[in-house]
N, C-alpha and C. Protein backbone atom coordinates (compact mmCIF):
# COMPACT_ATOMS: atom_id res chain seq x y z
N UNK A 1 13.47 -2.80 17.12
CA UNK A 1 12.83 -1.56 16.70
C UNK A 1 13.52 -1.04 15.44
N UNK A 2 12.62 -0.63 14.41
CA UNK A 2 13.28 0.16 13.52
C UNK A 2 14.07 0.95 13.54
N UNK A 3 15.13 1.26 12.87
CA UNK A 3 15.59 2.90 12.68
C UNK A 3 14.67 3.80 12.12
N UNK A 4 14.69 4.96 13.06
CA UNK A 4 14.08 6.24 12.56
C UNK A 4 14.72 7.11 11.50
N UNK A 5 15.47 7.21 10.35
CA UNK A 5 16.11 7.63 9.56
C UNK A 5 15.64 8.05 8.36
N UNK A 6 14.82 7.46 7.91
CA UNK A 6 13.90 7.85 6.46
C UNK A 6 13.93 9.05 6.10
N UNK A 7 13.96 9.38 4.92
CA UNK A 7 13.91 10.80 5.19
C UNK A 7 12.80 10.75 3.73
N UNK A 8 12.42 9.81 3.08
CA UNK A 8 11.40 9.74 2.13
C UNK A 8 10.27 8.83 2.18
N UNK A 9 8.99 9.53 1.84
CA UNK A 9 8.31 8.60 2.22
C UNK A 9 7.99 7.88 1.11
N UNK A 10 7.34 6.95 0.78
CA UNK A 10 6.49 5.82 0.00
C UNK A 10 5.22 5.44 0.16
N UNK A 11 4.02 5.65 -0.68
CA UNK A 11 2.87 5.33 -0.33
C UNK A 11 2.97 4.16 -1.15
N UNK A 12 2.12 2.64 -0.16
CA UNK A 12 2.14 1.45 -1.11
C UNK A 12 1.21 0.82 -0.56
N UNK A 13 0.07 0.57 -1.61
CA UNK A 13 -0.96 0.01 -2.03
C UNK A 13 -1.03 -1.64 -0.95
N UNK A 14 -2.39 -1.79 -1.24
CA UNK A 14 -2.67 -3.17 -1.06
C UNK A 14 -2.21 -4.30 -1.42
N UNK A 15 -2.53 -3.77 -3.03
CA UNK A 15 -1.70 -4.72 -3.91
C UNK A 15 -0.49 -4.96 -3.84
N UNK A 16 0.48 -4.34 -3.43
CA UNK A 16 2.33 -4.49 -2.89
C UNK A 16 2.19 -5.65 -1.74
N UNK A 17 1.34 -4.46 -0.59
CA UNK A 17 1.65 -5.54 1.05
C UNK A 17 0.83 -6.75 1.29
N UNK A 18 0.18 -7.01 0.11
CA UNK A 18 -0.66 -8.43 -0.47
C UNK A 18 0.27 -9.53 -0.98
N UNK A 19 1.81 -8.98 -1.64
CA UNK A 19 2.53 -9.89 -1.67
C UNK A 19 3.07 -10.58 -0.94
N UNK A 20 3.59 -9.57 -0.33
CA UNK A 20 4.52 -10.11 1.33
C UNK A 20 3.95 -11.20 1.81
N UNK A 21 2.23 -11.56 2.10
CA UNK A 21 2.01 -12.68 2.71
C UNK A 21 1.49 -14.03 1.94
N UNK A 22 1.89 -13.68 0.75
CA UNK A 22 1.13 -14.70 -0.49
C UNK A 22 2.24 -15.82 -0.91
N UNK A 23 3.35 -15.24 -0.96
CA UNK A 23 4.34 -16.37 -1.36
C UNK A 23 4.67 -15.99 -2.81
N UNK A 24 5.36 -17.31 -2.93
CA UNK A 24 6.39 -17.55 -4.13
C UNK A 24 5.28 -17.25 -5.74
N UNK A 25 3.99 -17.40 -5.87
CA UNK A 25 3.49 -17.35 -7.00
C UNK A 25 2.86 -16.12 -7.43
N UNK A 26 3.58 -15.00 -6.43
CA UNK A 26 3.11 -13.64 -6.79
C UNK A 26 4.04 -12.81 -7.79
N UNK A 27 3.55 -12.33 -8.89
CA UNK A 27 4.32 -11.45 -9.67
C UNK A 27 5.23 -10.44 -9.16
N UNK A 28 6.39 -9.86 -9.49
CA UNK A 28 6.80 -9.00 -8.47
C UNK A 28 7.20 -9.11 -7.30
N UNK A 29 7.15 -10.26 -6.58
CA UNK A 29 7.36 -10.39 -5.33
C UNK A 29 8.65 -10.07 -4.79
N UNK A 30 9.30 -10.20 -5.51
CA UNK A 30 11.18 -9.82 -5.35
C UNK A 30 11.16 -8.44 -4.91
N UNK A 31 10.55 -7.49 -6.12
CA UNK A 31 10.37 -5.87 -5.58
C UNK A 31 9.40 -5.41 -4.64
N UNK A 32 8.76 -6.04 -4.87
CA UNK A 32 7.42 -6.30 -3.22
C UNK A 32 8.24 -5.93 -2.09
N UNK A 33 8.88 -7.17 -1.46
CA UNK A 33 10.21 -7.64 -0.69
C UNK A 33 10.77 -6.53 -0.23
N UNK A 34 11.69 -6.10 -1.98
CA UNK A 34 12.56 -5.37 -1.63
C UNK A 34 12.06 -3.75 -0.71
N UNK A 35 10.94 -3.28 -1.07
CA UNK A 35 10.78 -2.36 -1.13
C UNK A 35 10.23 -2.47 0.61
N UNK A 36 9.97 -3.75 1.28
CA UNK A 36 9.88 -3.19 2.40
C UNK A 36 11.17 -3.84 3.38
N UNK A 37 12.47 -4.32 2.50
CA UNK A 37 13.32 -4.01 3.30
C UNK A 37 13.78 -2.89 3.30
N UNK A 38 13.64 -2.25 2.19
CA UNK A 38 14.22 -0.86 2.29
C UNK A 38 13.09 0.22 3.77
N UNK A 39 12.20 -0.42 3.99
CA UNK A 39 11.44 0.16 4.51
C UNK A 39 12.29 -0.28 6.36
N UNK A 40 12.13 -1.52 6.48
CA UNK A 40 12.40 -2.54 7.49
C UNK A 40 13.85 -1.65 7.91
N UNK A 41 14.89 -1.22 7.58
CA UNK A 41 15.89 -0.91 7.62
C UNK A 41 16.19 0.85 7.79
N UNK A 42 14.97 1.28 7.24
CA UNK A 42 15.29 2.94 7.77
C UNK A 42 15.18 3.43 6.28
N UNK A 43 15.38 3.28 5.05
CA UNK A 43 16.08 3.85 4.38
C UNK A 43 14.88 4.79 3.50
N UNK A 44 13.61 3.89 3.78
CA UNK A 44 12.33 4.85 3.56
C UNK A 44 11.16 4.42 4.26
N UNK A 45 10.35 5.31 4.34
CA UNK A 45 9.20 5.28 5.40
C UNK A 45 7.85 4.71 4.54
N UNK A 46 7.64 3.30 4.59
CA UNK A 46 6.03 3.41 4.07
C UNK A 46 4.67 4.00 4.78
N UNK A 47 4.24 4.51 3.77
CA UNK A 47 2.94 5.16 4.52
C UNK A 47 1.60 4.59 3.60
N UNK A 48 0.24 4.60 4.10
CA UNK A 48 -0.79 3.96 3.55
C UNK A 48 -1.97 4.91 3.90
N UNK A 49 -3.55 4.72 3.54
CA UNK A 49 -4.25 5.04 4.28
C UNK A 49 -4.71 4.23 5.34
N UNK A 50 -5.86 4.11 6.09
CA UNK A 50 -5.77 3.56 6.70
C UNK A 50 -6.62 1.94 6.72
N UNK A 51 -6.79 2.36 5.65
CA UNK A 51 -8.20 1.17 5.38
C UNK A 51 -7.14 -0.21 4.62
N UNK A 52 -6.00 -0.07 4.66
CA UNK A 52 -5.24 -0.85 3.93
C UNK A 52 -5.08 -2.53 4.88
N UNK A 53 -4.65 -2.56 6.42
CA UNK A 53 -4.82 -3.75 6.80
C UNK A 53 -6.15 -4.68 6.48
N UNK A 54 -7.26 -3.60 6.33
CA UNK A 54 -8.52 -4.37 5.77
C UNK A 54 -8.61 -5.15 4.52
N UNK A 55 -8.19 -4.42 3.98
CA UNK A 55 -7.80 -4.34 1.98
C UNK A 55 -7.16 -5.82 1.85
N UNK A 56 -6.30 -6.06 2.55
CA UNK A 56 -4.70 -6.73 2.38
C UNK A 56 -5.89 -8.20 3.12
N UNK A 57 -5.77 -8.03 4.46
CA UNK A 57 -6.60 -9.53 4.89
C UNK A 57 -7.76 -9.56 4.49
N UNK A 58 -8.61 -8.94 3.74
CA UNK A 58 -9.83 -9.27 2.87
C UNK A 58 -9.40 -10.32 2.10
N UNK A 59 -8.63 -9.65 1.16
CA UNK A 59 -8.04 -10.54 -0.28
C UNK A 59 -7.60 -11.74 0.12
N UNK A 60 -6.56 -12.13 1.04
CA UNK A 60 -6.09 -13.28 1.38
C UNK A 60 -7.16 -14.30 1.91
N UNK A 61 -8.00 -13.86 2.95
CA UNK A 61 -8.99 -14.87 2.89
C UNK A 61 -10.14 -15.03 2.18
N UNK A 62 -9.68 -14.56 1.17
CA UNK A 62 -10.83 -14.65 0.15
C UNK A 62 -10.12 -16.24 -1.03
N UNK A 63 -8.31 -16.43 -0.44
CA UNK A 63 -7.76 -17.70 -1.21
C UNK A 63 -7.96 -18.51 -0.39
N UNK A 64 -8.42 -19.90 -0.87
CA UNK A 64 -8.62 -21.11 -0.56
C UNK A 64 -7.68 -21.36 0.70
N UNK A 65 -6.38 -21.32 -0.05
CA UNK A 65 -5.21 -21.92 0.53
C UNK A 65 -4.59 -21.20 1.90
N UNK A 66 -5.73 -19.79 2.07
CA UNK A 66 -5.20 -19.14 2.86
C UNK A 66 -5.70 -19.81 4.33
N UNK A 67 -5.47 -20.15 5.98
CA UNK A 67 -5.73 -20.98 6.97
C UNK A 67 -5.87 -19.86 7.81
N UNK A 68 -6.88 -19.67 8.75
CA UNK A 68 -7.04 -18.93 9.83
C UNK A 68 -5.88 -19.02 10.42
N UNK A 69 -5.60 -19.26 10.92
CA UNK A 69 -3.75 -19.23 11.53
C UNK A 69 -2.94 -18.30 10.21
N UNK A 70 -2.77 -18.07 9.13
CA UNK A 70 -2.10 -17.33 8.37
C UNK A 70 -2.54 -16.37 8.54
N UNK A 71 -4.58 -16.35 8.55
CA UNK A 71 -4.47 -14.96 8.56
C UNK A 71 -4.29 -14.16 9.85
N UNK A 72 -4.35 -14.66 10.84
CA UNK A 72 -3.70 -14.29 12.23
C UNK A 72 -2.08 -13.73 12.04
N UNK A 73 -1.57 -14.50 11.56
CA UNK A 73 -0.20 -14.51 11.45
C UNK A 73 -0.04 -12.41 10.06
N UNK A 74 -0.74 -12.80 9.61
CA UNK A 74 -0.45 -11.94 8.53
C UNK A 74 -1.37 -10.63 9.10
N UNK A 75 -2.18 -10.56 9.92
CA UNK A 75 -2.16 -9.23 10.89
C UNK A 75 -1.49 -8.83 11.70
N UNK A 76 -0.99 -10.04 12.50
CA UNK A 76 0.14 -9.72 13.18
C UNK A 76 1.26 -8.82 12.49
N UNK A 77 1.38 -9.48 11.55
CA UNK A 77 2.42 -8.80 10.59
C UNK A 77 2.24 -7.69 10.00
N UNK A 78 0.98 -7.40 9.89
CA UNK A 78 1.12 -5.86 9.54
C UNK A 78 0.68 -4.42 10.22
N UNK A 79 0.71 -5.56 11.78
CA UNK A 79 0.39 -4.67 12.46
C UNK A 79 1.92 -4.21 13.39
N UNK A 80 2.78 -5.29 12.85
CA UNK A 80 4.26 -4.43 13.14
C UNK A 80 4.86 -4.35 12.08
N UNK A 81 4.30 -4.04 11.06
CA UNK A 81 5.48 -3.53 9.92
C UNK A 81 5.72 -2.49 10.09
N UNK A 82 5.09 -1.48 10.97
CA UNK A 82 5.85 0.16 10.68
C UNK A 82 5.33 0.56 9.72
N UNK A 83 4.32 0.22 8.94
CA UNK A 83 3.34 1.65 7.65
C UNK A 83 3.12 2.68 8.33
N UNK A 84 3.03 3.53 8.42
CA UNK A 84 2.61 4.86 8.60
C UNK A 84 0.73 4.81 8.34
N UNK A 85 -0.01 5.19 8.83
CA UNK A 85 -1.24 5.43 8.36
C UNK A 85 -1.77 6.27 8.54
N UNK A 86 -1.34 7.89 8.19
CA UNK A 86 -2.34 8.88 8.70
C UNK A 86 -3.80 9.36 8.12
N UNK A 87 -4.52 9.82 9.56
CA UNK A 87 -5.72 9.53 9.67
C UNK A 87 -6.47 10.76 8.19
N UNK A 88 -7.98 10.36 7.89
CA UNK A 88 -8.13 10.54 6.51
C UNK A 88 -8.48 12.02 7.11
N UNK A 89 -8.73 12.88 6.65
CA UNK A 89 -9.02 14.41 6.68
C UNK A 89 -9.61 14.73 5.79
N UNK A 90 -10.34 15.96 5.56
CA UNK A 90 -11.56 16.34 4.72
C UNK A 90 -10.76 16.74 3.54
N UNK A 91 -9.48 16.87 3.27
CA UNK A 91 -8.73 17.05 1.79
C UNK A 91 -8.56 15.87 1.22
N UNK A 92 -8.13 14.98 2.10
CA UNK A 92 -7.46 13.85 1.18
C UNK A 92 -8.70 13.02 1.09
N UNK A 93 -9.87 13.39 1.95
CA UNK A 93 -11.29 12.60 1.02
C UNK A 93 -11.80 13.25 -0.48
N UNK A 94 -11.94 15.02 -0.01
CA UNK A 94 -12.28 15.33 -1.05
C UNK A 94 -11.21 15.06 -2.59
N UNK A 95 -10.10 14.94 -2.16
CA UNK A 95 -8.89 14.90 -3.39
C UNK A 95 -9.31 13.36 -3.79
N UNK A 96 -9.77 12.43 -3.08
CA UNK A 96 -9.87 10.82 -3.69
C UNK A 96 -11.21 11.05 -4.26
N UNK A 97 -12.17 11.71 -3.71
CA UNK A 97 -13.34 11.92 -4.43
C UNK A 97 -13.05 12.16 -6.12
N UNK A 98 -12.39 13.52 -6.23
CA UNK A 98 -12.24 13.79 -7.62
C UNK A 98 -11.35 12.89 -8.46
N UNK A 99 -9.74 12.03 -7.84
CA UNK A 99 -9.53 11.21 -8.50
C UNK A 99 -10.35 10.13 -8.84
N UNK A 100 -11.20 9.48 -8.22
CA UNK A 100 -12.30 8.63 -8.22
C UNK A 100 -13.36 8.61 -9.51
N UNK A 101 -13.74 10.22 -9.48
CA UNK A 101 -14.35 10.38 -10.68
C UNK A 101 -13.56 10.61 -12.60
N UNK A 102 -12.73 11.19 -12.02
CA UNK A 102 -11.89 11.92 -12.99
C UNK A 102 -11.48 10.37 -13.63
N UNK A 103 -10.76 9.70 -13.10
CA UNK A 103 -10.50 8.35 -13.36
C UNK A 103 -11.00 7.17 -13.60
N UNK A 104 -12.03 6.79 -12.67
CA UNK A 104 -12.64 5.90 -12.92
C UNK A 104 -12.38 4.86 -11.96
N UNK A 105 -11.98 5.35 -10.57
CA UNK A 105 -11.46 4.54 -9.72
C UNK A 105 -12.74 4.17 -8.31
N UNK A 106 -12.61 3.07 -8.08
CA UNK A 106 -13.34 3.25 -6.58
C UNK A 106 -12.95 4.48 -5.51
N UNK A 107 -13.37 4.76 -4.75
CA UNK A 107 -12.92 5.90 -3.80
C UNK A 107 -11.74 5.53 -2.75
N UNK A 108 -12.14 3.93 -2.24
CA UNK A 108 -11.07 3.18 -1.63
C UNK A 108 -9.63 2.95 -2.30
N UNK A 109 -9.43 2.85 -3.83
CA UNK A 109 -8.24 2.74 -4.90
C UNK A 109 -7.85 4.23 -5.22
N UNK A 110 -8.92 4.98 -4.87
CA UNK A 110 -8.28 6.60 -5.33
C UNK A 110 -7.74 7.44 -3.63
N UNK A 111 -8.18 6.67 -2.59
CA UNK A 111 -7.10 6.98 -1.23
C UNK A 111 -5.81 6.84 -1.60
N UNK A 112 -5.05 5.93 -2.33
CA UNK A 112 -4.12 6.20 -2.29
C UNK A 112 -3.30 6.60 -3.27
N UNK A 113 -3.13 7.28 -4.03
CA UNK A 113 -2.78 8.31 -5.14
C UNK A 113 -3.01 9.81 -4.27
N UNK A 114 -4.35 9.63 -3.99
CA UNK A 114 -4.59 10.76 -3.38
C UNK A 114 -3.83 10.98 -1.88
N UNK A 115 -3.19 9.94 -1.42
CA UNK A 115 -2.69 10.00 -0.11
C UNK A 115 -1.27 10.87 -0.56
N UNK A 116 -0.49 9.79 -1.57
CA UNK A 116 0.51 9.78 -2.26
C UNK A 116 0.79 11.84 -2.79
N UNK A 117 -0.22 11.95 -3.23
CA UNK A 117 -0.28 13.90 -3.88
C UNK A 117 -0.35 14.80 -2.67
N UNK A 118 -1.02 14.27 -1.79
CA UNK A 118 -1.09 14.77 -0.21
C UNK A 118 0.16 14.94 0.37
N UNK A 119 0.98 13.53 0.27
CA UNK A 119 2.34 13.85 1.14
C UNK A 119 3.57 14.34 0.04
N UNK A 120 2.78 14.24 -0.90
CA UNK A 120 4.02 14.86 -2.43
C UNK A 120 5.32 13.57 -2.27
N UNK A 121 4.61 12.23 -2.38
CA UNK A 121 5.51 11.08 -2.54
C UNK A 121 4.93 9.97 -3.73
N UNK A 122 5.94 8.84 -3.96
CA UNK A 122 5.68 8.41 -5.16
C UNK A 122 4.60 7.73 -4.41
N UNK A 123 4.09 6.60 -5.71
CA UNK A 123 2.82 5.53 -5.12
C UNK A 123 3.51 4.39 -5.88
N UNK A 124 3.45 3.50 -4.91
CA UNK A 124 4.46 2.28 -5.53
C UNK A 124 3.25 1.51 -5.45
N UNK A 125 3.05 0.30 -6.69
CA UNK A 125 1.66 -0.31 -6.64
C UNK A 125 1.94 -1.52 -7.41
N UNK A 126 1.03 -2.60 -7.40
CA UNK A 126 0.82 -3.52 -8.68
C UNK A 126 -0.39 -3.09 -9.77
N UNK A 127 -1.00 -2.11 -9.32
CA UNK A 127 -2.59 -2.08 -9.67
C UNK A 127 -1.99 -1.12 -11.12
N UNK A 128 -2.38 -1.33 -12.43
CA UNK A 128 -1.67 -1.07 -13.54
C UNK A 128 -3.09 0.59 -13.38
N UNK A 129 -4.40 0.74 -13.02
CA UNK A 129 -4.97 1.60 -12.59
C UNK A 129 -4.58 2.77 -12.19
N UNK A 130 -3.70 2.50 -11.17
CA UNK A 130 -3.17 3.56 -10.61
C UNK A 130 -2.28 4.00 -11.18
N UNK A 131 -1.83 3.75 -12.49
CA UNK A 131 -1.39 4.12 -13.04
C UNK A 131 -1.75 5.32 -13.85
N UNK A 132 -2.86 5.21 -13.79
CA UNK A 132 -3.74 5.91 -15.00
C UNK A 132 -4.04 7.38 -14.02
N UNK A 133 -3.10 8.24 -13.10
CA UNK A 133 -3.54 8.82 -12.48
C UNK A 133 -2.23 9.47 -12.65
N UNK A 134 -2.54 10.31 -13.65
CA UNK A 134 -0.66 11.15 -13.94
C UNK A 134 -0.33 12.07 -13.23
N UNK A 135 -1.60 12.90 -12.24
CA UNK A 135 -0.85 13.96 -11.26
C UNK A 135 0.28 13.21 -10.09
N UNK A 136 -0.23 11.60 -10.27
CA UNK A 136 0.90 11.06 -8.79
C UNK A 136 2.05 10.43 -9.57
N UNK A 137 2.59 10.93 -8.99
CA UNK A 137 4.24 10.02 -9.50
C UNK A 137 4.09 8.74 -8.79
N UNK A 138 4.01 7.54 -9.96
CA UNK A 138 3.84 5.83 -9.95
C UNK A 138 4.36 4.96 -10.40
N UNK A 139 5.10 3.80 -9.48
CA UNK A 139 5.79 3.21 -10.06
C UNK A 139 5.04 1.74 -10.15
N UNK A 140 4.34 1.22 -11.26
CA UNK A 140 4.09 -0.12 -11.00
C UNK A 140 4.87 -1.60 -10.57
N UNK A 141 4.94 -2.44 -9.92
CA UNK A 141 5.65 -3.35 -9.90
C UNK A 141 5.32 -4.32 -11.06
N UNK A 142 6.90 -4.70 -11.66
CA UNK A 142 6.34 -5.66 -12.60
C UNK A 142 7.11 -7.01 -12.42
């Protein structure tokens, strides 16, 4: 079981917990990693919305190389990583609504910025997009 200790949270994208099960030819993967041992260990709490285990095993079996057995394996896995996922509420829809427009984002890519301004935490991401959303404090992985 984890330690309960966190005392900060982290909102992180698809694009991050998409590395974890992809391997060695993912950009970033080192800070990917790192960022959920720091998670794995107590030292911060990831949080997501909730549509993110979807997000994450969409993409993977959408690669060739990916085997029904991985993707078994890689729900399993993120169904004990410990993300946080709290449930969506009529603010943090309407707040992804307006990032959505304001930006230029899908409504599903503006959940989490908008999750991120909700809990007043950074948004750690690969998506260079979410970048483009200056009310959230964002750190891209590079």
């Amino acid at each position: 079981m984890r330690p309960v200790r966190a005392t900060r949270y982290v909102c992180v994208d698809s694009s991050v917990v998409f590395k974890w099960f992809c391997g060695e030819d993912e950009d970033a993967l080192e800070a990917a990693l790192a960022l959920f041992e720091e998670h794995r260990v107590g030292e911060i709490l990831l949080v997501a919305p909730p549509h993110l285990p979807a997000e994450v095993l969409n993409a993977l079996a959408r690669r060739n190389s990916v085997s029904t057995a991985d993707l078994a394996t890689a729900a399993e896995g993120l169904a004990e990583s410990g993300i946080v996922y709290p449930a969506w509420d009529a603010e943090l829809l309407a707040s992804a609504t307006v990032i959505a427009r304001q930006h230029r984002l899908t409504l599903y890519d503006a959940l989490f910025p908008a999750l991120a301004m909700g809990l007043e935490c950074e948004l750690v991401t690969a998506e260079r997009a979410h970048a483009r959303v200056p009310e959230c404090a964002v750190t891209v992985l590079r």
